[in-house]
Structure formats: C-alpha cells, structure tokens
PDB file of N, CA and C in Angstrom:
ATOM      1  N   UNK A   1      93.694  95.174 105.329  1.00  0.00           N
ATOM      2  CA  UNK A   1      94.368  96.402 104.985  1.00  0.00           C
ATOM      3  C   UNK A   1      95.849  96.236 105.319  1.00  0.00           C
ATOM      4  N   UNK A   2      97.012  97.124 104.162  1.00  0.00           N
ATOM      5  CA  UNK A   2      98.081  96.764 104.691  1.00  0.00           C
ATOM      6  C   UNK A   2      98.448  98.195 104.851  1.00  0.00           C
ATOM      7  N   UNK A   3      99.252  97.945 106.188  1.00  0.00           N
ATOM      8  CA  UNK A   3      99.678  99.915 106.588  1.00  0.00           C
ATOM      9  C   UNK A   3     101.364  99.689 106.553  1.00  0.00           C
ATOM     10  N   UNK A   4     102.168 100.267 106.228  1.00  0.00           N
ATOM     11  CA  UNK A   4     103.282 100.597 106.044  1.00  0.00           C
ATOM     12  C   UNK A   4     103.902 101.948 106.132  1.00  0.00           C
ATOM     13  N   UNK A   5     104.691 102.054 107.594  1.00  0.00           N
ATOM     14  CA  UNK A   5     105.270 103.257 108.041  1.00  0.00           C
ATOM     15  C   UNK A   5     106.746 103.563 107.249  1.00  0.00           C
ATOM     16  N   UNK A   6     107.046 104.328 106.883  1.00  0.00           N
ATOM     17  CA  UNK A   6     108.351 105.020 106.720  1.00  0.00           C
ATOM     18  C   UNK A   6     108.926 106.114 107.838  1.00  0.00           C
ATOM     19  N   UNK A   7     110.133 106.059 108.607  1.00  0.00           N
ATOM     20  CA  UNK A   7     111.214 106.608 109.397  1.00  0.00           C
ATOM     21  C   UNK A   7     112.074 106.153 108.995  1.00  0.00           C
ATOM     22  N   UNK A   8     112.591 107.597 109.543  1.00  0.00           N
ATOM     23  CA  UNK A   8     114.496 108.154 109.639  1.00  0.00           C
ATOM     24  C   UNK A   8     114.847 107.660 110.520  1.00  0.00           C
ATOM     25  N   UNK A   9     116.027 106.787 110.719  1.00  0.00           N
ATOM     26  CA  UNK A   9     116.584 106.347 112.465  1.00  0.00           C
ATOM     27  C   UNK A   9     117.610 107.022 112.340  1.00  0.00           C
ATOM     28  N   UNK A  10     117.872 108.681 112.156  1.00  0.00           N
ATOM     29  CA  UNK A  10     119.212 108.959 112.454  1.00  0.00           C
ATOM     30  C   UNK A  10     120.467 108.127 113.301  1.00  0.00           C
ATOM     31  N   UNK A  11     121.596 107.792 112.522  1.00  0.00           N
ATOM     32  CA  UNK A  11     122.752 106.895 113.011  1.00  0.00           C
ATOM     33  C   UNK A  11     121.834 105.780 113.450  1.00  0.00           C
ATOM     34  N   UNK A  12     121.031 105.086 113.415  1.00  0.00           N
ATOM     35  CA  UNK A  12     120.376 104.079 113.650  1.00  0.00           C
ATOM     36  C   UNK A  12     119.705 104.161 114.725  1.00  0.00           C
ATOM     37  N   UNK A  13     119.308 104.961 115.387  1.00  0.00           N
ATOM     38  CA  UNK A  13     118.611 106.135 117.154  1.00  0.00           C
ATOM     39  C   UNK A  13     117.206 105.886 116.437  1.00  0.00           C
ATOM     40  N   UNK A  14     116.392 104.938 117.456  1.00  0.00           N
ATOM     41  CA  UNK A  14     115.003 104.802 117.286  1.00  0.00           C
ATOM     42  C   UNK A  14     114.651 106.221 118.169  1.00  0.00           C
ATOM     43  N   UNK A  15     115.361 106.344 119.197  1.00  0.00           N
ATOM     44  CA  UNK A  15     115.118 107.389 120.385  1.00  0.00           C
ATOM     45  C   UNK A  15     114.862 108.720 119.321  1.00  0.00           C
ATOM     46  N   UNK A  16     115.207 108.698 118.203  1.00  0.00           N
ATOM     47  CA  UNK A  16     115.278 110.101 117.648  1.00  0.00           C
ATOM     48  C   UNK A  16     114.834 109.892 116.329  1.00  0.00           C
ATOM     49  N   UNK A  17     113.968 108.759 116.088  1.00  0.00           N
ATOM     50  CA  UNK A  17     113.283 108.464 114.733  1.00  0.00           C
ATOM     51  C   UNK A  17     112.650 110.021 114.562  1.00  0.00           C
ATOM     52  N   UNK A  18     112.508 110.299 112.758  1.00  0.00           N
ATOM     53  CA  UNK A  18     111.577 110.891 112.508  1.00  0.00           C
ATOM     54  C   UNK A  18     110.282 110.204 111.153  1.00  0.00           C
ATOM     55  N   UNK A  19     109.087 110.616 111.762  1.00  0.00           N
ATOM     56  CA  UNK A  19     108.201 110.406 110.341  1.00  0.00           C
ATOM     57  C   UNK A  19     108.631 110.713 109.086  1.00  0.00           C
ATOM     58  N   UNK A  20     108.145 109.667 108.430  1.00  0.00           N
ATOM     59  CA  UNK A  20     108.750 110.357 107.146  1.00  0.00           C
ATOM     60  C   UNK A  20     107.331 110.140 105.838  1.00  0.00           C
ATOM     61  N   UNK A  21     106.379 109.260 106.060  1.00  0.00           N
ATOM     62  CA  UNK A  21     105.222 108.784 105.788  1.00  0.00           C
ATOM     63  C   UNK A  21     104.534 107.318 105.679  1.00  0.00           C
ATOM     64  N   UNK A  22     103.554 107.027 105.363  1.00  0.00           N
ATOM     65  CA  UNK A  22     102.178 105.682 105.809  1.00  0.00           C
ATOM     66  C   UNK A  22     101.887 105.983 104.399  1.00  0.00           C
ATOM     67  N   UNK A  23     102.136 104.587 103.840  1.00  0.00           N
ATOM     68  CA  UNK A  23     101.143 104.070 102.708  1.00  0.00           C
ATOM     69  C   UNK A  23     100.314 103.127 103.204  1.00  0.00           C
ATOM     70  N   UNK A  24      98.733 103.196 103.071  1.00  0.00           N
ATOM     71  CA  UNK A  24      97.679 102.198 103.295  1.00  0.00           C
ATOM     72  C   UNK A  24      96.793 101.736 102.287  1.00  0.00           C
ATOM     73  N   UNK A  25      97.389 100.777 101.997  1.00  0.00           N
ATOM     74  CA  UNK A  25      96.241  99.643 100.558  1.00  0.00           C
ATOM     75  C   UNK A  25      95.123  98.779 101.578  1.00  0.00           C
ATOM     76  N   UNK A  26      93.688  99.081 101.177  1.00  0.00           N
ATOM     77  CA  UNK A  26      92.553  98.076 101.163  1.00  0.00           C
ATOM     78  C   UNK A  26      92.195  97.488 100.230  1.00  0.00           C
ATOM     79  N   UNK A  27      91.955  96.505 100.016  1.00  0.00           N
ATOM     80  CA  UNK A  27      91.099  95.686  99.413  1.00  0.00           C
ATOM     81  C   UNK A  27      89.935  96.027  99.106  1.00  0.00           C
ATOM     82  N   UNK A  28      89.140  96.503  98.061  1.00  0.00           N
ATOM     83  CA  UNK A  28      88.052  97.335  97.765  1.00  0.00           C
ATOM     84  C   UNK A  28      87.041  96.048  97.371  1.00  0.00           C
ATOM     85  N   UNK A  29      87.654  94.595  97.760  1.00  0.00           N
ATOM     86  CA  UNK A  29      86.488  93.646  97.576  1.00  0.00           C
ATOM     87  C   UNK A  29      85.274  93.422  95.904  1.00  0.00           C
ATOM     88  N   UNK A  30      86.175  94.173  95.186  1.00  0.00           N
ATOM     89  CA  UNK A  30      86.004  94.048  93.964  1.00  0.00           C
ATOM     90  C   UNK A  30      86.143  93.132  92.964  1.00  0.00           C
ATOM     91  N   UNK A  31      87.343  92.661  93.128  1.00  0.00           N
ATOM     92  CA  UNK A  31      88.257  91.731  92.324  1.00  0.00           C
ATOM     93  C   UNK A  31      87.519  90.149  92.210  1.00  0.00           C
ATOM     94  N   UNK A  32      88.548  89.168  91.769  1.00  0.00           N
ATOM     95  CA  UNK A  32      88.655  87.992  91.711  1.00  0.00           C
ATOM     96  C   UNK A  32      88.914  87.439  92.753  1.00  0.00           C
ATOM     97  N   UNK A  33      89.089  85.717  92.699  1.00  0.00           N
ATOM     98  CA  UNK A  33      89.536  85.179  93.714  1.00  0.00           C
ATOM     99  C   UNK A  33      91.381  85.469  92.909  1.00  0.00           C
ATOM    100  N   UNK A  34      91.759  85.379  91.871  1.00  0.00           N
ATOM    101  CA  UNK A  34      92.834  85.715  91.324  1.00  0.00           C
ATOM    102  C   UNK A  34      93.243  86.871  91.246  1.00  0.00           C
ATOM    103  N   UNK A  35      92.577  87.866  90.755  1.00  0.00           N
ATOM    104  CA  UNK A  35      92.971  89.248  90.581  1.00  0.00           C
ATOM    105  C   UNK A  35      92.489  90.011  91.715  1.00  0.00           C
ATOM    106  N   UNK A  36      93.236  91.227  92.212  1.00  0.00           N
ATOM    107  CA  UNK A  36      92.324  91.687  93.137  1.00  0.00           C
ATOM    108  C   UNK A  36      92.198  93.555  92.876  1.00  0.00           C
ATOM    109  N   UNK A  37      91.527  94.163  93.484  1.00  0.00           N
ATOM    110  CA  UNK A  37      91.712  95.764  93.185  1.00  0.00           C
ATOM    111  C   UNK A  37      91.610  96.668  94.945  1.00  0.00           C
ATOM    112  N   UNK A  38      92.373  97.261  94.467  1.00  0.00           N
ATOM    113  CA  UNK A  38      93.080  98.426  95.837  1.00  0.00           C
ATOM    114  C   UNK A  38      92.613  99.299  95.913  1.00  0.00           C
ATOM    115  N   UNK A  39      92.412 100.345  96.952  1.00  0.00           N
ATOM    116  CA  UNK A  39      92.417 101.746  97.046  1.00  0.00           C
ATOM    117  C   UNK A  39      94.107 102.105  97.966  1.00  0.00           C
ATOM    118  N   UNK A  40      94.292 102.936  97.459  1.00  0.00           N
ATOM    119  CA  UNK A  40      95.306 103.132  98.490  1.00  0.00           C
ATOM    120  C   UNK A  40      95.880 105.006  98.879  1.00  0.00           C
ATOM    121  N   UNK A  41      96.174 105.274  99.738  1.00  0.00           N
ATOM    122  CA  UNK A  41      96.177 106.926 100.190  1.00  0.00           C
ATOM    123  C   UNK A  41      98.026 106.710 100.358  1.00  0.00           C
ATOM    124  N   UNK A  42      98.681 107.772 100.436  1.00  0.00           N
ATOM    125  CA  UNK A  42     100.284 107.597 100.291  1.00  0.00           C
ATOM    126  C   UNK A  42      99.785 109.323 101.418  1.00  0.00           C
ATOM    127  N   UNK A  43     100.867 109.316 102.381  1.00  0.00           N
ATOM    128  CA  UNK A  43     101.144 110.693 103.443  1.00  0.00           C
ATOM    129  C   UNK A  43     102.709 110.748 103.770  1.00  0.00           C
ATOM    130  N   UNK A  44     102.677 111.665 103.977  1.00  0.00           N
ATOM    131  CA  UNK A  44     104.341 112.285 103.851  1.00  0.00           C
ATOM    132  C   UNK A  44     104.113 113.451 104.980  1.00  0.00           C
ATOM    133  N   UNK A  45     105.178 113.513 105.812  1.00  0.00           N
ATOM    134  CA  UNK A  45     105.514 114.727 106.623  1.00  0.00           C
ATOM    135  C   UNK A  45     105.650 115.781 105.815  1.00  0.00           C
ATOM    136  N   UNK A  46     104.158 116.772 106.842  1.00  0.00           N
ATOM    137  CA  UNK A  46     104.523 117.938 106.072  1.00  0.00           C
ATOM    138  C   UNK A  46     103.175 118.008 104.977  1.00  0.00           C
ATOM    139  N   UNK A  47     102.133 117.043 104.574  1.00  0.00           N
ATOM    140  CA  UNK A  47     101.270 116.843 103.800  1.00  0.00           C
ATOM    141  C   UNK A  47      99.771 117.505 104.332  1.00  0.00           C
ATOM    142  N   UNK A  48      99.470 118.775 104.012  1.00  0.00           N
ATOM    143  CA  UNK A  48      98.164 119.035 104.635  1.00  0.00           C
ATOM    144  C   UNK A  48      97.234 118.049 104.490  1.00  0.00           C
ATOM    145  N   UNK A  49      96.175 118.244 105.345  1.00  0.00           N
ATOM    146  CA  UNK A  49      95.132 116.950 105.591  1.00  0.00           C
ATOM    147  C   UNK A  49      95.954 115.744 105.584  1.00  0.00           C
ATOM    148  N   UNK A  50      96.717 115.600 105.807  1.00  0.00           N
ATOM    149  CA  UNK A  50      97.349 113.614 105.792  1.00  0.00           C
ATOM    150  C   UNK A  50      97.514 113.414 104.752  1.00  0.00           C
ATOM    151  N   UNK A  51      96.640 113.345 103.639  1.00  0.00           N
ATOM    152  CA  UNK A  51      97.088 112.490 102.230  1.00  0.00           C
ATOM    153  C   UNK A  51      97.761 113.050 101.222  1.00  0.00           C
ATOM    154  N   UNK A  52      98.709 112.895 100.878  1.00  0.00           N
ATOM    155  CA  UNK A  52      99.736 113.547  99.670  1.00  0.00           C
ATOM    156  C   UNK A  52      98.698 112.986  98.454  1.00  0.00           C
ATOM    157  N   UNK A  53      98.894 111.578  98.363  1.00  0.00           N
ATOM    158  CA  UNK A  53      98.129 110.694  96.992  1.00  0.00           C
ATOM    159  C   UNK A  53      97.403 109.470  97.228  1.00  0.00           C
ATOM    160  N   UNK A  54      96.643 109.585  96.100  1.00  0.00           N
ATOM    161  CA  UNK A  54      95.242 108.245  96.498  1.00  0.00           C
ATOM    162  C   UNK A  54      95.502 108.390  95.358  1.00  0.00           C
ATOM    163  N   UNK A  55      94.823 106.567  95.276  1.00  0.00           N
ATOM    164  CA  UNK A  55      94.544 106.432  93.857  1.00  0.00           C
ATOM    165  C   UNK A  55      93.698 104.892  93.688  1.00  0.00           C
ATOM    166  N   UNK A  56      93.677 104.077  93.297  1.00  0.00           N
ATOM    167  CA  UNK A  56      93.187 102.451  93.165  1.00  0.00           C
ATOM    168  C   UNK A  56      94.432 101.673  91.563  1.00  0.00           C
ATOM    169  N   UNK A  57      94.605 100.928  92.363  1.00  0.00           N
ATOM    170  CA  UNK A  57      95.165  99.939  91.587  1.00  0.00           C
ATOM    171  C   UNK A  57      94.075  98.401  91.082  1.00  0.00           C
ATOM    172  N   UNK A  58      94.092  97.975  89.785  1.00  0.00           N
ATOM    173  CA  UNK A  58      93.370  97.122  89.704  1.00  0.00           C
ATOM    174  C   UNK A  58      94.006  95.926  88.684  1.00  0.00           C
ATOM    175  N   UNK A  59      93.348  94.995  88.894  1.00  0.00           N
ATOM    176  CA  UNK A  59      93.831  94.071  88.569  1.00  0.00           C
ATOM    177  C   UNK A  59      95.284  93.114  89.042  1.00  0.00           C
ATOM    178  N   UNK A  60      95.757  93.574  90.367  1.00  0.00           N
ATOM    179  CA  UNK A  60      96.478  92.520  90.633  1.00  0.00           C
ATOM    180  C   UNK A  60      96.517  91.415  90.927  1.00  0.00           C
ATOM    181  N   UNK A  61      97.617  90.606  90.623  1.00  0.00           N
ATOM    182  CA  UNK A  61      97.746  89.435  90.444  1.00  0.00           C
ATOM    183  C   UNK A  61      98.199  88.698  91.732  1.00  0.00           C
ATOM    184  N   UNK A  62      97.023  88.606  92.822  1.00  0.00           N
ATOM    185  CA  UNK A  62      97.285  88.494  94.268  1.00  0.00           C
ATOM    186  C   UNK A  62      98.363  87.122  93.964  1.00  0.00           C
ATOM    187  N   UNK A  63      97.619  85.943  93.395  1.00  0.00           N
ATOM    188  CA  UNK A  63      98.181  84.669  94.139  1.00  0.00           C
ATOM    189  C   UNK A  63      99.229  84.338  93.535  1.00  0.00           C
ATOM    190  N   UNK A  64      99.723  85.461  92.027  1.00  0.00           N
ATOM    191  CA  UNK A  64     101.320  85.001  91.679  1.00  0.00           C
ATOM    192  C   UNK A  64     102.378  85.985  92.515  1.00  0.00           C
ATOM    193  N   UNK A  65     101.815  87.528  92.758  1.00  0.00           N
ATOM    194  CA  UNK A  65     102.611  88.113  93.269  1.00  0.00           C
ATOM    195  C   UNK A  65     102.366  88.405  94.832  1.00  0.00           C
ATOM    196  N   UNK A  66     103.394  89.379  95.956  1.00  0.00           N
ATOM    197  CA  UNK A  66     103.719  89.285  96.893  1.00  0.00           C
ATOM    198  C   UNK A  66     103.496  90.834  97.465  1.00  0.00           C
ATOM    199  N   UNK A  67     102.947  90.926  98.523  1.00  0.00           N
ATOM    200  CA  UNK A  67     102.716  92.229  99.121  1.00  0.00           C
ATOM    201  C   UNK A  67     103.581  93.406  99.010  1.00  0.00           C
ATOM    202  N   UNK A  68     104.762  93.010  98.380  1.00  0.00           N
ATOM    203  CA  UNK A  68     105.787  94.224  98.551  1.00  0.00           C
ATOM    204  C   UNK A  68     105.520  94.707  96.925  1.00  0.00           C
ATOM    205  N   UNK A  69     105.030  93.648  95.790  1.00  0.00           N
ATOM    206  CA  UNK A  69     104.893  93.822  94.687  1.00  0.00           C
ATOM    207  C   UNK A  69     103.835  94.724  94.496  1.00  0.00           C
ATOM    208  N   UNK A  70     102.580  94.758  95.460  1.00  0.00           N
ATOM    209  CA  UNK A  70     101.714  95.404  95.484  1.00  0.00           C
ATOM    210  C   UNK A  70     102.017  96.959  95.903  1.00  0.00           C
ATOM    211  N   UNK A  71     103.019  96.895  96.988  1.00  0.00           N
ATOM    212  CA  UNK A  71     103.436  98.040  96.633  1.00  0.00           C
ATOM    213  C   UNK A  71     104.028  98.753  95.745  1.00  0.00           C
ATOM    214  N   UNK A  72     104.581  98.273  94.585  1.00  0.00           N
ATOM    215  CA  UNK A  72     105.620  98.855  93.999  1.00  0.00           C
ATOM    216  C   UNK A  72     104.297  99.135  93.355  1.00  0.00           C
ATOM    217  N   UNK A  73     103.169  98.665  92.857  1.00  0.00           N
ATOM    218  CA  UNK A  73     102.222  98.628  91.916  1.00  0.00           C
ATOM    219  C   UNK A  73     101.551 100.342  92.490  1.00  0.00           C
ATOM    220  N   UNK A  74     101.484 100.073  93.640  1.00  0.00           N
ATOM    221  CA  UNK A  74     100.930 101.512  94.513  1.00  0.00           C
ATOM    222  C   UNK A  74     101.895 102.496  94.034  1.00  0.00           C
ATOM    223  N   UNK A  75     103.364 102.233  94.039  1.00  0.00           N
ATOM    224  CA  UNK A  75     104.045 103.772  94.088  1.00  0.00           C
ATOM    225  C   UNK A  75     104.340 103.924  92.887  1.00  0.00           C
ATOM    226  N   UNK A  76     104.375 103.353  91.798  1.00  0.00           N
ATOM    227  CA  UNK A  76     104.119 103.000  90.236  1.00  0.00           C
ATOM    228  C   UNK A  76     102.860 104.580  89.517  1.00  0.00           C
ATOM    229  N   UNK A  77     101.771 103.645  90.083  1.00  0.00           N
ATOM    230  CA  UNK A  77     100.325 104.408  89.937  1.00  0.00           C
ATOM    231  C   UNK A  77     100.777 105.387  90.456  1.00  0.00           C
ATOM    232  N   UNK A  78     101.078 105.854  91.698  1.00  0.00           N
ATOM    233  CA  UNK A  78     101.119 107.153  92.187  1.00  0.00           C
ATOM    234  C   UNK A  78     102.281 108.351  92.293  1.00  0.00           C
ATOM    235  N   UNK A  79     103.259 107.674  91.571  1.00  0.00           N
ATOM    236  CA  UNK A  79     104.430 108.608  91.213  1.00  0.00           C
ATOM    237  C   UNK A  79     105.157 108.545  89.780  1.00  0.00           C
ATOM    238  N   UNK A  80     104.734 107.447  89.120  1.00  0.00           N
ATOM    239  CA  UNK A  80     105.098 107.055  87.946  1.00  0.00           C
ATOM    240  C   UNK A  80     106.282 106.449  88.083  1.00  0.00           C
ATOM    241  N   UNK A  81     106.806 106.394  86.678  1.00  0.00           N
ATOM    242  CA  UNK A  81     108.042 105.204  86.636  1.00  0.00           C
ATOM    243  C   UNK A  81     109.691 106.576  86.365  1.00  0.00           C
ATOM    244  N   UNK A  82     109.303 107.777  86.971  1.00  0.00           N
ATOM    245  CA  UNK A  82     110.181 108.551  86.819  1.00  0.00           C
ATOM    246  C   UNK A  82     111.309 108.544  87.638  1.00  0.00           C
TER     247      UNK A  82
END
C-alpha cells in the first residue's frame, strides 16, 4: 500500500504544520505481472467520515511507469483532467 500525506508548513514551521489530506492506493492483487489494478480512497480536512473519494484504477502499467505516475492516474480518475 502506498500512503501519501499532504501539509501546510506555514513559512516553512513544521511546529505549525496543518493537515491538508492522505491519498492511499492498494494493490487489489488483480492485475498482471505487467499491468496492475488499484483501489484507492483520497481525504481532505474537513471531509466527513475521512473519505472525500474512492475509486479503482486499472490497468496500470507498473513496470514502465513510476509511483508518482500512479498517482497522477489516482487524481486523474478522481477529479478529472479539469
């Protein structure tokens, strides 16, 4: 599973970080040894129950692309290309 926090470091002050939200992609063990498929939940401060958006991504292309690609693939699916 990959978890990825988002904070504010006002003026760069960890002392005074705020949340800002956690995207978490699993591996739903579906896929290929090439392709693989996600579930993933997106939370934002301020989001009743924790989860703003879920959704599954499928078919990525683990062994050409790179974990940050997988995210973009996550916030793609879950916010569109607007």
């Amino acid at each position: 599973m990959i978890k990825i926090t988002a904070e504010l470091w006002p003026l760069g002050s960890e002392k005074h970080k705020q949340y800002l939200g956690t995207a978490t992609i699993a591996n739903l063990g579906t896929g290929t040894n090439a392709r693989g498929n996600y579930r993933y939940t997106l939370s934002r401060r301020g989001a009743s129950g924790g989860t703003w958006k879920e959704g599954e991504v499928t078919g990525f292309p683990r062994k050409r692309l790179k974990m940050w690609d997988l995210l973009l693939w996550v916030l793609l699916d879950a916010l569109g290309k607007s």
